[in-house]
C-alpha atoms as a PDB file:
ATOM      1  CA  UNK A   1      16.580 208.477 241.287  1.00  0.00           C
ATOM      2  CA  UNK A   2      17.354 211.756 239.634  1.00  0.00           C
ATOM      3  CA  UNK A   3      13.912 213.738 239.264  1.00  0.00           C
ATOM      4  CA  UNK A   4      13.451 217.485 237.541  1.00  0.00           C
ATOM      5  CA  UNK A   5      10.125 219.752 237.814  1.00  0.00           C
ATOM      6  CA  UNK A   6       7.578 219.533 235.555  1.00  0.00           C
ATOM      7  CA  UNK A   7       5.597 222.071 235.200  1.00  0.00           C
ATOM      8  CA  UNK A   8       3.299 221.071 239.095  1.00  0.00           C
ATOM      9  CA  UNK A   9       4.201 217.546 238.534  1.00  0.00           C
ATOM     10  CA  UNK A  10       7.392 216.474 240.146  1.00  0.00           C
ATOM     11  CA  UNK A  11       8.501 213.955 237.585  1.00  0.00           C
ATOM     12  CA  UNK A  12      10.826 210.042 237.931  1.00  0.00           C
ATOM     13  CA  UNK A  13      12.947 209.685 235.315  1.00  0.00           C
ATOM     14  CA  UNK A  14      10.344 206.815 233.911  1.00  0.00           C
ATOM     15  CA  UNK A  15       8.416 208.950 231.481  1.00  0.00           C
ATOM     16  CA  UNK A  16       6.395 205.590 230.628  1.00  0.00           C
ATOM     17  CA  UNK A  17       4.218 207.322 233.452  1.00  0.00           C
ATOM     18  CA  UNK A  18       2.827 209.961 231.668  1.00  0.00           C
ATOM     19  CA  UNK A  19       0.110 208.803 229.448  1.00  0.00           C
ATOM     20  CA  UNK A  20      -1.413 211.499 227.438  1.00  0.00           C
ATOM     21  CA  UNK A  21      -4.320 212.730 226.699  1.00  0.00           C
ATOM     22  CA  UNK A  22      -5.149 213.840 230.423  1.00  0.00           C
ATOM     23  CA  UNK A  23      -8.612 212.438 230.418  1.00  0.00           C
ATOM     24  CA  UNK A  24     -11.763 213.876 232.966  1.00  0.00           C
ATOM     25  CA  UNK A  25     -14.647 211.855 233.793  1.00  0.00           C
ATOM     26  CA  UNK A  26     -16.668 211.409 237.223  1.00  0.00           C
ATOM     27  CA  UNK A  27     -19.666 209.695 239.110  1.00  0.00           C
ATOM     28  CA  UNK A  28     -22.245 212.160 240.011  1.00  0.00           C
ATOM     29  CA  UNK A  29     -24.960 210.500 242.526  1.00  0.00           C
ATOM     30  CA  UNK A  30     -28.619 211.722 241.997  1.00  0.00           C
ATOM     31  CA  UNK A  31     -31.485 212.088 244.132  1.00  0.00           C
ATOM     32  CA  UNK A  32     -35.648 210.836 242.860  1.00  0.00           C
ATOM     33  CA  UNK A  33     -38.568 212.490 244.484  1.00  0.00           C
ATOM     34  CA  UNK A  34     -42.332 211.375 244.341  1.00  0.00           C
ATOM     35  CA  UNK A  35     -45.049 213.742 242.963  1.00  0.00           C
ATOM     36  CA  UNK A  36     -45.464 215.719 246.096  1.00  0.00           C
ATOM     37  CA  UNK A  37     -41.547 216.386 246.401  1.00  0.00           C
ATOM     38  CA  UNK A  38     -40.850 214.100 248.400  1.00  0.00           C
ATOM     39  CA  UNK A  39     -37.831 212.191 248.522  1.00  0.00           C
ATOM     40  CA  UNK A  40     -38.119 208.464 247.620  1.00  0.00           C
ATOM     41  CA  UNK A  41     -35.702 205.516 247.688  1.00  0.00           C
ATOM     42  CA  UNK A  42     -34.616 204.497 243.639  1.00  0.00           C
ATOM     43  CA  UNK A  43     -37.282 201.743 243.549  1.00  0.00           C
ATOM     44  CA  UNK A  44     -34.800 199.818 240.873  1.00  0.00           C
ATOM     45  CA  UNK A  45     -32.661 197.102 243.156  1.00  0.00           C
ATOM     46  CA  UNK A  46     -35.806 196.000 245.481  1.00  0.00           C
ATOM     47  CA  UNK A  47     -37.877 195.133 242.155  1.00  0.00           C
ATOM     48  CA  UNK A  48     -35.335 193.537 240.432  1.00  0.00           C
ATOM     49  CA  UNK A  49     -34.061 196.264 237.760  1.00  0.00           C
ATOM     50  CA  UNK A  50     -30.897 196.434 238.897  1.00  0.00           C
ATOM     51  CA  UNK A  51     -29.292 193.970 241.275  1.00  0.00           C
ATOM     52  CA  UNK A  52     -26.524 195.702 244.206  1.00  0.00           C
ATOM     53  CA  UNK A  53     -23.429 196.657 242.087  1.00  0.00           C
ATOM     54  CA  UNK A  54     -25.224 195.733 239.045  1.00  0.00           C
ATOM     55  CA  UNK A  55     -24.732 198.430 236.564  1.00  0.00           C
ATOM     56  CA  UNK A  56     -26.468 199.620 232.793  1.00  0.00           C
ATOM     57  CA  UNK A  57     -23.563 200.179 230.102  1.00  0.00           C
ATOM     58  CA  UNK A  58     -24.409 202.414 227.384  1.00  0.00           C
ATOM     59  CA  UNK A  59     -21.565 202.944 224.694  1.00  0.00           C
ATOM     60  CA  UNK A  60     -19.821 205.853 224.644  1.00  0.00           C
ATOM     61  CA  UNK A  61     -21.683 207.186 227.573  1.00  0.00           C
ATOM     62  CA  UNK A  62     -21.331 205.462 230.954  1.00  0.00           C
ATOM     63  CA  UNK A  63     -22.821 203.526 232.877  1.00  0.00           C
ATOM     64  CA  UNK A  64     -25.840 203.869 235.971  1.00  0.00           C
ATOM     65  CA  UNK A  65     -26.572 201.907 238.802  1.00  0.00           C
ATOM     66  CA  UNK A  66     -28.565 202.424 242.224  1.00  0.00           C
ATOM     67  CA  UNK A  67     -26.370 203.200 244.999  1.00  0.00           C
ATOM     68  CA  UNK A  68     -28.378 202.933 248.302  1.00  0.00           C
ATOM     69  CA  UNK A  69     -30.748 205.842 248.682  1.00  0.00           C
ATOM     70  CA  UNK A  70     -29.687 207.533 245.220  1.00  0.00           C
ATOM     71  CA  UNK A  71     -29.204 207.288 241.626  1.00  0.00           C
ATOM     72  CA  UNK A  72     -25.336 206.937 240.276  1.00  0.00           C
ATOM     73  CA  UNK A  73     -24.271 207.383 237.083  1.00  0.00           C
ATOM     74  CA  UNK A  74     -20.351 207.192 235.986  1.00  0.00           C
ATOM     75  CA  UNK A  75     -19.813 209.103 233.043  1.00  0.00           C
ATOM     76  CA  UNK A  76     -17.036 207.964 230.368  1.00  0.00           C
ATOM     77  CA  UNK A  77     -13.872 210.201 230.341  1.00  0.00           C
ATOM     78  CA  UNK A  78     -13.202 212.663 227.525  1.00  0.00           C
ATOM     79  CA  UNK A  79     -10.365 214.363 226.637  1.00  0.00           C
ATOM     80  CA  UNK A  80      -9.546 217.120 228.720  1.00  0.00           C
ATOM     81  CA  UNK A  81      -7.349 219.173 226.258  1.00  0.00           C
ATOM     82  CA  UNK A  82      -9.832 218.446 223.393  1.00  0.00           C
ATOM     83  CA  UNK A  83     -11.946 221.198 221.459  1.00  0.00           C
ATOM     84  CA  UNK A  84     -15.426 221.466 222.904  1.00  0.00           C
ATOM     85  CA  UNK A  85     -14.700 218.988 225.975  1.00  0.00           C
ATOM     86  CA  UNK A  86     -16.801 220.591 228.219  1.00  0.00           C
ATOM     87  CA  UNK A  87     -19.663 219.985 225.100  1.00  0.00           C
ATOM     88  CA  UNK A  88     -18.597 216.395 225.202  1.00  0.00           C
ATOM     89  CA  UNK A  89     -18.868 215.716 228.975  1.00  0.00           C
ATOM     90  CA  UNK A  90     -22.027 217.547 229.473  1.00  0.00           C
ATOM     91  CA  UNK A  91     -23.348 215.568 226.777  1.00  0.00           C
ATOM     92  CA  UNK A  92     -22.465 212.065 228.207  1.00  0.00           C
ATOM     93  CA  UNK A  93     -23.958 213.890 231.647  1.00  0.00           C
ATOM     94  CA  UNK A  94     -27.432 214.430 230.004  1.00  0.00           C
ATOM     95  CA  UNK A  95     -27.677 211.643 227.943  1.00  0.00           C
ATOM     96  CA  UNK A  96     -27.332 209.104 231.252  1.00  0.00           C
ATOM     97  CA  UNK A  97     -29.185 211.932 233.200  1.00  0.00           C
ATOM     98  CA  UNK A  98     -32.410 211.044 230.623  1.00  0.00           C
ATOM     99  CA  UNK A  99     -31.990 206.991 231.123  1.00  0.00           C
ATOM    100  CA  UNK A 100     -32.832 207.704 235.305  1.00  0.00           C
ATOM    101  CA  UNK A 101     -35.192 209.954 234.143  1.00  0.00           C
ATOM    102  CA  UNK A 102     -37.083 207.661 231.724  1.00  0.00           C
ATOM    103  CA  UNK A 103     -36.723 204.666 234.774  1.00  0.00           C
ATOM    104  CA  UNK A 104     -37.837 206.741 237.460  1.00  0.00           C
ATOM    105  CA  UNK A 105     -40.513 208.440 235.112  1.00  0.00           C
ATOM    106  CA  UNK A 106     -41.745 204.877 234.920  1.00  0.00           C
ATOM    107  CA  UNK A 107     -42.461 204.959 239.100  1.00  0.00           C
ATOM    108  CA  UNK A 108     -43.992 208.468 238.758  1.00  0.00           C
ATOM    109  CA  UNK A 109     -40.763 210.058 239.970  1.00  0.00           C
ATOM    110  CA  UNK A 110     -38.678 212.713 238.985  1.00  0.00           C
ATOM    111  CA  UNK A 111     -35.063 213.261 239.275  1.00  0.00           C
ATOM    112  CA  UNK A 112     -33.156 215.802 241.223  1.00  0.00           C
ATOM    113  CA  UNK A 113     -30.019 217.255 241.467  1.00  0.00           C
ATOM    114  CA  UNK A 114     -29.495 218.641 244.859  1.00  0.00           C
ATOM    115  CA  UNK A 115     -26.323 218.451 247.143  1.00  0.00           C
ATOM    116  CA  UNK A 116     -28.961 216.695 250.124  1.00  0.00           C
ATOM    117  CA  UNK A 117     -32.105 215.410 251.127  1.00  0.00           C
ATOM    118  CA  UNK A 118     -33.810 214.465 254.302  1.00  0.00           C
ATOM    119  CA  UNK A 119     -36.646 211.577 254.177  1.00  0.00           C
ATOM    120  CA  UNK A 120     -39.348 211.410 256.064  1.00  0.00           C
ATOM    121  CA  UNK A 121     -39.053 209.467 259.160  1.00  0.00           C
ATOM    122  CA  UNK A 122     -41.668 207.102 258.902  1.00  0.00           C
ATOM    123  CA  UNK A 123     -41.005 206.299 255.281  1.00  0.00           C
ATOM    124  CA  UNK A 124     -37.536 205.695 255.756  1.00  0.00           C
ATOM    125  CA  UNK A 125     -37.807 203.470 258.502  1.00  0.00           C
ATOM    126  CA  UNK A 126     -39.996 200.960 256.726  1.00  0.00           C
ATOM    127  CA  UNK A 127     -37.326 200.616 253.888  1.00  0.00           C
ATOM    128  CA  UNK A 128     -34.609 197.454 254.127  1.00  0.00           C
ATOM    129  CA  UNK A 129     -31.674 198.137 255.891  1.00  0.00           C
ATOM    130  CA  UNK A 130     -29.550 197.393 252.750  1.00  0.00           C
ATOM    131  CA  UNK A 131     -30.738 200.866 251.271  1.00  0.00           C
ATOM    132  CA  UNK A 132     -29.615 202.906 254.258  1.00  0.00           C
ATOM    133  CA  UNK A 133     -25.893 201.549 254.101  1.00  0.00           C
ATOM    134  CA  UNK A 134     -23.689 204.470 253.708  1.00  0.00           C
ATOM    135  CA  UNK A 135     -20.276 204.947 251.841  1.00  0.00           C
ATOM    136  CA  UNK A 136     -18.199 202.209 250.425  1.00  0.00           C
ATOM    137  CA  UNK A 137     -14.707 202.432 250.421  1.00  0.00           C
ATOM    138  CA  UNK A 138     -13.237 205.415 253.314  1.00  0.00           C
ATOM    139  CA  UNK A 139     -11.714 208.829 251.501  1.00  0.00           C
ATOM    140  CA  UNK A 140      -7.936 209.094 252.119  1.00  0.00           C
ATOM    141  CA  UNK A 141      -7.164 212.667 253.789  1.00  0.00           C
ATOM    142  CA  UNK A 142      -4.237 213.021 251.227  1.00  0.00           C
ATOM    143  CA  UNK A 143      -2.499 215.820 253.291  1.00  0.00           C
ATOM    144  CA  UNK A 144      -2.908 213.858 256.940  1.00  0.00           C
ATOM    145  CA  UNK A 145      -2.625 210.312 255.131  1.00  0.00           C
ATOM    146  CA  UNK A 146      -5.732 209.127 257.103  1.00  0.00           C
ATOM    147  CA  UNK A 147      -9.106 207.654 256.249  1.00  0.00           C
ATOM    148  CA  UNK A 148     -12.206 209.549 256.525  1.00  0.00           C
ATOM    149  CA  UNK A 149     -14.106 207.935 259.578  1.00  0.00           C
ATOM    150  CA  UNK A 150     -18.148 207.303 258.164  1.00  0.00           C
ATOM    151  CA  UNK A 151     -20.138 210.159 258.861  1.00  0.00           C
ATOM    152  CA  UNK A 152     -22.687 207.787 260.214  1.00  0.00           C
ATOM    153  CA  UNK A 153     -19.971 207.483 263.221  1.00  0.00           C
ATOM    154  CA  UNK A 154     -20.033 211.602 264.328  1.00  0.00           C
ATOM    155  CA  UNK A 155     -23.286 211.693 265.569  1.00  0.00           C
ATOM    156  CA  UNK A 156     -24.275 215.342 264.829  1.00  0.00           C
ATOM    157  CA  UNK A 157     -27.664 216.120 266.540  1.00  0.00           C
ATOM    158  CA  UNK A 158     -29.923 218.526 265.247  1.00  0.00           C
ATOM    159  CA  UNK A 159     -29.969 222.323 265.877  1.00  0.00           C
ATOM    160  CA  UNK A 160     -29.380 225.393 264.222  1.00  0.00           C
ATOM    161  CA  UNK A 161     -25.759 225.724 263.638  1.00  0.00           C
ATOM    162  CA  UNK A 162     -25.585 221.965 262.954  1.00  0.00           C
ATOM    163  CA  UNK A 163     -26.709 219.341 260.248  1.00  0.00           C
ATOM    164  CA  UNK A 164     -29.375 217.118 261.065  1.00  0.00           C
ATOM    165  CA  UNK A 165     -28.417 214.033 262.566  1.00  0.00           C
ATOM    166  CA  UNK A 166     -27.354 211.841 259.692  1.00  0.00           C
ATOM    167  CA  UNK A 167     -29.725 208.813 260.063  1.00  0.00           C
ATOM    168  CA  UNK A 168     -32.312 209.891 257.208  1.00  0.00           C
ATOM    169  CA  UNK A 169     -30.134 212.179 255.815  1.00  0.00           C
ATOM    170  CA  UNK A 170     -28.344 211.851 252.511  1.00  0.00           C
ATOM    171  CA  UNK A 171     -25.638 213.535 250.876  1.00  0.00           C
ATOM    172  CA  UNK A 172     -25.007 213.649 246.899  1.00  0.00           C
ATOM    173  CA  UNK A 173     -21.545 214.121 245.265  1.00  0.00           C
ATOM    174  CA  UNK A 174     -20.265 215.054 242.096  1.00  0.00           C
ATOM    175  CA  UNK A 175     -16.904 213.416 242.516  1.00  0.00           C
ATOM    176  CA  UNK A 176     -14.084 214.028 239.796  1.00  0.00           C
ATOM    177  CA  UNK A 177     -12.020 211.681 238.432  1.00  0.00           C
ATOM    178  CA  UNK A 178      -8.600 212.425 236.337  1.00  0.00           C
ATOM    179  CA  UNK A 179      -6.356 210.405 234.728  1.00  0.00           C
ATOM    180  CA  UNK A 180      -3.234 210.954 233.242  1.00  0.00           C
ATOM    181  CA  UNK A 181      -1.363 207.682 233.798  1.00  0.00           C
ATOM    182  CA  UNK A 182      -1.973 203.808 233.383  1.00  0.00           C
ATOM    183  CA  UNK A 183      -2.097 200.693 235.612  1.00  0.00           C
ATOM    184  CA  UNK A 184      -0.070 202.488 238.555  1.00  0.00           C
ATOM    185  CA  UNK A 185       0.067 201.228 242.474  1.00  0.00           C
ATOM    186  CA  UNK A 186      -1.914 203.841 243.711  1.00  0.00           C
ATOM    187  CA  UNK A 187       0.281 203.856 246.750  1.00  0.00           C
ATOM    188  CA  UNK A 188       3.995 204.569 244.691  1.00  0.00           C
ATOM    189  CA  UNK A 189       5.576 207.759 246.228  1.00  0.00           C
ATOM    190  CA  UNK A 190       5.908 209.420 243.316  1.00  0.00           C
ATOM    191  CA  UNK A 191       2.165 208.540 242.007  1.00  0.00           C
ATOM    192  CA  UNK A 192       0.574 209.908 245.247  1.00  0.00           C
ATOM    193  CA  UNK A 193       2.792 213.199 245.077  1.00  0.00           C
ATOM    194  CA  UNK A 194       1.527 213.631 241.660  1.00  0.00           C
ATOM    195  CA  UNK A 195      -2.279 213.277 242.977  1.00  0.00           C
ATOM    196  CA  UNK A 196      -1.337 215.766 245.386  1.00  0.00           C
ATOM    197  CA  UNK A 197      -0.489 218.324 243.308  1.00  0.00           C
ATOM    198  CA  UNK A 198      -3.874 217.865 241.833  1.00  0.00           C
ATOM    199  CA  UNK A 199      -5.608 217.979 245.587  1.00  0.00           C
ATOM    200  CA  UNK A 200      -3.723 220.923 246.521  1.00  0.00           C
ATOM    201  CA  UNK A 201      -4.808 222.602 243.604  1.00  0.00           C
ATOM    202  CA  UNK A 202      -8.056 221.974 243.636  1.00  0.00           C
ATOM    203  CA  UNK A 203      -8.056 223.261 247.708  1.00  0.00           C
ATOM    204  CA  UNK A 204      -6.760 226.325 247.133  1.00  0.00           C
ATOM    205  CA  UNK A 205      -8.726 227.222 243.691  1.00  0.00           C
ATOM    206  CA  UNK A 206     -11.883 228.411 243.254  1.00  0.00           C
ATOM    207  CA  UNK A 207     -13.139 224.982 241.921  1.00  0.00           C
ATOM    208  CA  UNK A 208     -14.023 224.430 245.354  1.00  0.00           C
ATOM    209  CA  UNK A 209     -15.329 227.818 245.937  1.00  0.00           C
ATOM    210  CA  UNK A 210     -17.230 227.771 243.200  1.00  0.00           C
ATOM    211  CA  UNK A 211     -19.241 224.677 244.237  1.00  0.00           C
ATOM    212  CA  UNK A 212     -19.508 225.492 247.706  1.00  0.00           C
ATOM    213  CA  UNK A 213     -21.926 228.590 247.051  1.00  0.00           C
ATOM    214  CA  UNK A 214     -23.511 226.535 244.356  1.00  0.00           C
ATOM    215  CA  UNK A 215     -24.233 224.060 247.397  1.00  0.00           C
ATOM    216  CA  UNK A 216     -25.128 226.984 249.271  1.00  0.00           C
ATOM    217  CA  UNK A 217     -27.591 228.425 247.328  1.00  0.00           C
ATOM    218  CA  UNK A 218     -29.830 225.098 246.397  1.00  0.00           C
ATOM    219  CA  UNK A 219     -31.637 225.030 250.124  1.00  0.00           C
ATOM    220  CA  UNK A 220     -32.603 227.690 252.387  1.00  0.00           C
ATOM    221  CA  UNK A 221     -31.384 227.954 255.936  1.00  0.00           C
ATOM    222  CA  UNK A 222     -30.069 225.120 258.162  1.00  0.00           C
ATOM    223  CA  UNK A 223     -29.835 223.276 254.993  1.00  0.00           C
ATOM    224  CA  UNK A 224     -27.740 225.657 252.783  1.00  0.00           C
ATOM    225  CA  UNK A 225     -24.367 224.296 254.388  1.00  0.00           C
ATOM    226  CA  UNK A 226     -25.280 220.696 255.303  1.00  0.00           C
ATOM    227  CA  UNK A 227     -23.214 219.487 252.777  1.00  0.00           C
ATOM    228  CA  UNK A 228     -19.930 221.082 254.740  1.00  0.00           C
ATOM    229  CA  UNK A 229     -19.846 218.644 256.954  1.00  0.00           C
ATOM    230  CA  UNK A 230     -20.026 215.686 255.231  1.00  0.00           C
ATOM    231  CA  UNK A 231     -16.876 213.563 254.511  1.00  0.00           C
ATOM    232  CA  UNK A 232     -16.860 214.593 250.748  1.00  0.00           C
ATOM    233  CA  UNK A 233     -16.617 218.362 251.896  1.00  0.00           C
ATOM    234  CA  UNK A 234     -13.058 217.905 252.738  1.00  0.00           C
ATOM    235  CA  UNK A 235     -11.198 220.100 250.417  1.00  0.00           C
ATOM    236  CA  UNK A 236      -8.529 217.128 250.657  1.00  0.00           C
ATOM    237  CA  UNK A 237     -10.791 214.201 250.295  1.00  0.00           C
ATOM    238  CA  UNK A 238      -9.984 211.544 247.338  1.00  0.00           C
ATOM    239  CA  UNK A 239      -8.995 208.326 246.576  1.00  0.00           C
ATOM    240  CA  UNK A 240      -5.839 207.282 244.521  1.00  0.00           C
ATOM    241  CA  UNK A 241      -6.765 205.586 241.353  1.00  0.00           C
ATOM    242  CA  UNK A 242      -4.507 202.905 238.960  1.00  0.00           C
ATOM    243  CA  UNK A 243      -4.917 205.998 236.431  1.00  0.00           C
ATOM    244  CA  UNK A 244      -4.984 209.274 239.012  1.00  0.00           C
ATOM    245  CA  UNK A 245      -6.911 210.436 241.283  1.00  0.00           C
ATOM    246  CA  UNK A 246     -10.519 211.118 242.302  1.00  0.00           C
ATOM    247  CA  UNK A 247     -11.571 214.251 243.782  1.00  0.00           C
ATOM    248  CA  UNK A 248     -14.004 213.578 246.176  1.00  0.00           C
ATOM    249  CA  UNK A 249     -14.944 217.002 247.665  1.00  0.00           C
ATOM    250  CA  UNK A 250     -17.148 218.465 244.686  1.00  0.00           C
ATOM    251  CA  UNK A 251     -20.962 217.651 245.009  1.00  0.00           C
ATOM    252  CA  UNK A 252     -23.432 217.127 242.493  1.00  0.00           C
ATOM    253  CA  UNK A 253     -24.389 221.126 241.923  1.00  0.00           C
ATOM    254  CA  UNK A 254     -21.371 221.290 239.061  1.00  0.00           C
ATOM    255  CA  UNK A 255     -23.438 218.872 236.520  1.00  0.00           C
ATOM    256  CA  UNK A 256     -26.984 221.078 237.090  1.00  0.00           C
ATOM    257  CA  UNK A 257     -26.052 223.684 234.280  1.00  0.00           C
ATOM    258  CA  UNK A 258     -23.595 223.504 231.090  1.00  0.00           C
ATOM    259  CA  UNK A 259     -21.971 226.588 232.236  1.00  0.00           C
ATOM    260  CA  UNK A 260     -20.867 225.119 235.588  1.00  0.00           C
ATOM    261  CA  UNK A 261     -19.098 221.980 233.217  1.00  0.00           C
ATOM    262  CA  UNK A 262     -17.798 224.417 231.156  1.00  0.00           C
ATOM    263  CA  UNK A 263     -16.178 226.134 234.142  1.00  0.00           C
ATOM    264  CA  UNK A 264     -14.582 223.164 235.791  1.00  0.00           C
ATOM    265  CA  UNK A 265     -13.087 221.925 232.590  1.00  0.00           C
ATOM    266  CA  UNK A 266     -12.056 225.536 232.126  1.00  0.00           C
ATOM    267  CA  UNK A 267     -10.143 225.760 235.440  1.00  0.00           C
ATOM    268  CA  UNK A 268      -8.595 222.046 235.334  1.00  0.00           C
ATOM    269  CA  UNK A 269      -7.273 223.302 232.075  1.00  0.00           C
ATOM    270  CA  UNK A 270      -5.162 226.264 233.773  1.00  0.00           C
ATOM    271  CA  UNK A 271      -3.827 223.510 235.771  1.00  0.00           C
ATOM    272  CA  UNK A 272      -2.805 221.277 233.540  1.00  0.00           C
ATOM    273  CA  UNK A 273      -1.424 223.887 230.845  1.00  0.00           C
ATOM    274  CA  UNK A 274       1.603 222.923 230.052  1.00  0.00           C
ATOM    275  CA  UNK A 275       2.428 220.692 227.372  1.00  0.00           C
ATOM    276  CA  UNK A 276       3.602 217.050 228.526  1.00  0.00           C
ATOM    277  CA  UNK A 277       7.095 215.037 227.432  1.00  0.00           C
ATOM    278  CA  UNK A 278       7.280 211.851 226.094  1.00  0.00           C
END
């Protein structure tokens, strides 16, 4: 198959693959906390409100659902290219933000956005053991071409220069998803090169950069690098998607502040500047 450059895209000769607009969207997970602070499992799938893998639709928004220990809500894609995206997307962030809110305003909780969490001992081992799963489906290592093993499996202990042992620990991302294509096997040669281009450049940006010290600056010492070595840290971590790819490595610090949306979308921009073929 003959193949020619295109722009970072190395592109088949099947231009059906390119589907434009190049859309953004992603599934930021969100932690609740009780009137003291403290961190509190979402109270939603043990009462009823939401059932496992159940999930709220609102039009033109997204969607939330409880996933284990946090809040997650998956916001609706915009266009990336389009004037006053990064309005659009933090819109669709707050507006879905509000609906946890309102639900866990309802239990006397509040909602947080921080990278991690640690629950008390005591409380967390009186909740069912179908909160405290961890993960779902492993993160591809796109580079290596190997799954993530669980974090649950490294056994970390707890001293200064390392994160707590993971047990009642829990992590938050801010994964990315971006789609520029339609109903592809996410494991066709050309389709994974294409998602690495993507990973690569979001490695060796300062996308990741820039939410690593936003990470770093949300918890004071051993905390303020906890999220490093989780399996979303890896600058390479994402899964292959029918449409793209997800970027697993950002947490949730990116969707705190407009200016932080308006940054990413700025950056992915750069990236994608170039003006696609039919």
């Amino acid at each position: 198959m003959s193949t020619e450059f295109f722009g970072p895209f190395q592109v088949p000769e099947h231009r059906e693959y390119f589907k434009t607009p190049i859309m953004i969207g992603a599934d930021p997970e969100v932690f609740l906390l009780d009137r003291k602070g403290r961190p509190v499992a979402p109270p939603f799938e043990t009462e009823g409100v939401l059932n496992k893998y159940k999930r709220i639709y609102f039009p033109g928004y997204g969607e939330i659902s409880q996933d284990g220990l946090a809040m997650e809500f998956n916001v609706e894609p915009v266009e990336l290219f389009n004037e006053g995206a990064d309005e659009e997307l933090w819109k669709r962030i707050q507006f879905l933000l509000k609906k946890i809110e309102e639900m866990a305003g309802d239990y006397g909780y509040a909602v947080e956005i921080t990278p991690q969490v640690g629950f008390n001992k005591k409380y967390y081992d009186s909740l069912p053991e179908s909160l405290k799963e961890l993960g779902c489906n492993p993160d591809i290592l796109l580079y290596r071409g190997v799954k993530n093993s669980p974090f649950k499996e490294r056994g970390y202990s707890i001293h200064e220069n390392t994160p707590p042992k993971p047990s009642r620990f829990r992590y938050a991302g801010g994964h990315i998803h971006l789609g520029w294509t339609e109903g592809w096997d996410p494991s066709d040669p050309w389709h994974v090169l294409n998602a690495s281009c993507i990973v690569s450049f979001f490695r060796i940006s300062r996308v990741c950069t820039f939410i690593s010290r936003l990470d770093e600056n949300t918890k004071p010492a051993p905390y303020n690098n906890m999220r490093l070595y989780t399996s979303y840290a890896n600058p390479v971590a994402c899964r292959i998607k029918t449409y793209g790819v997800e970027l697993r490595a950002p947490s949730n610090q990116w969707i705190a502040q407009k200016e932080y949306v308006t940054h990413i979308i700025e950056r992915l921009r750069r990236f994608f500047g170039m003006e696609l073929r039919k």
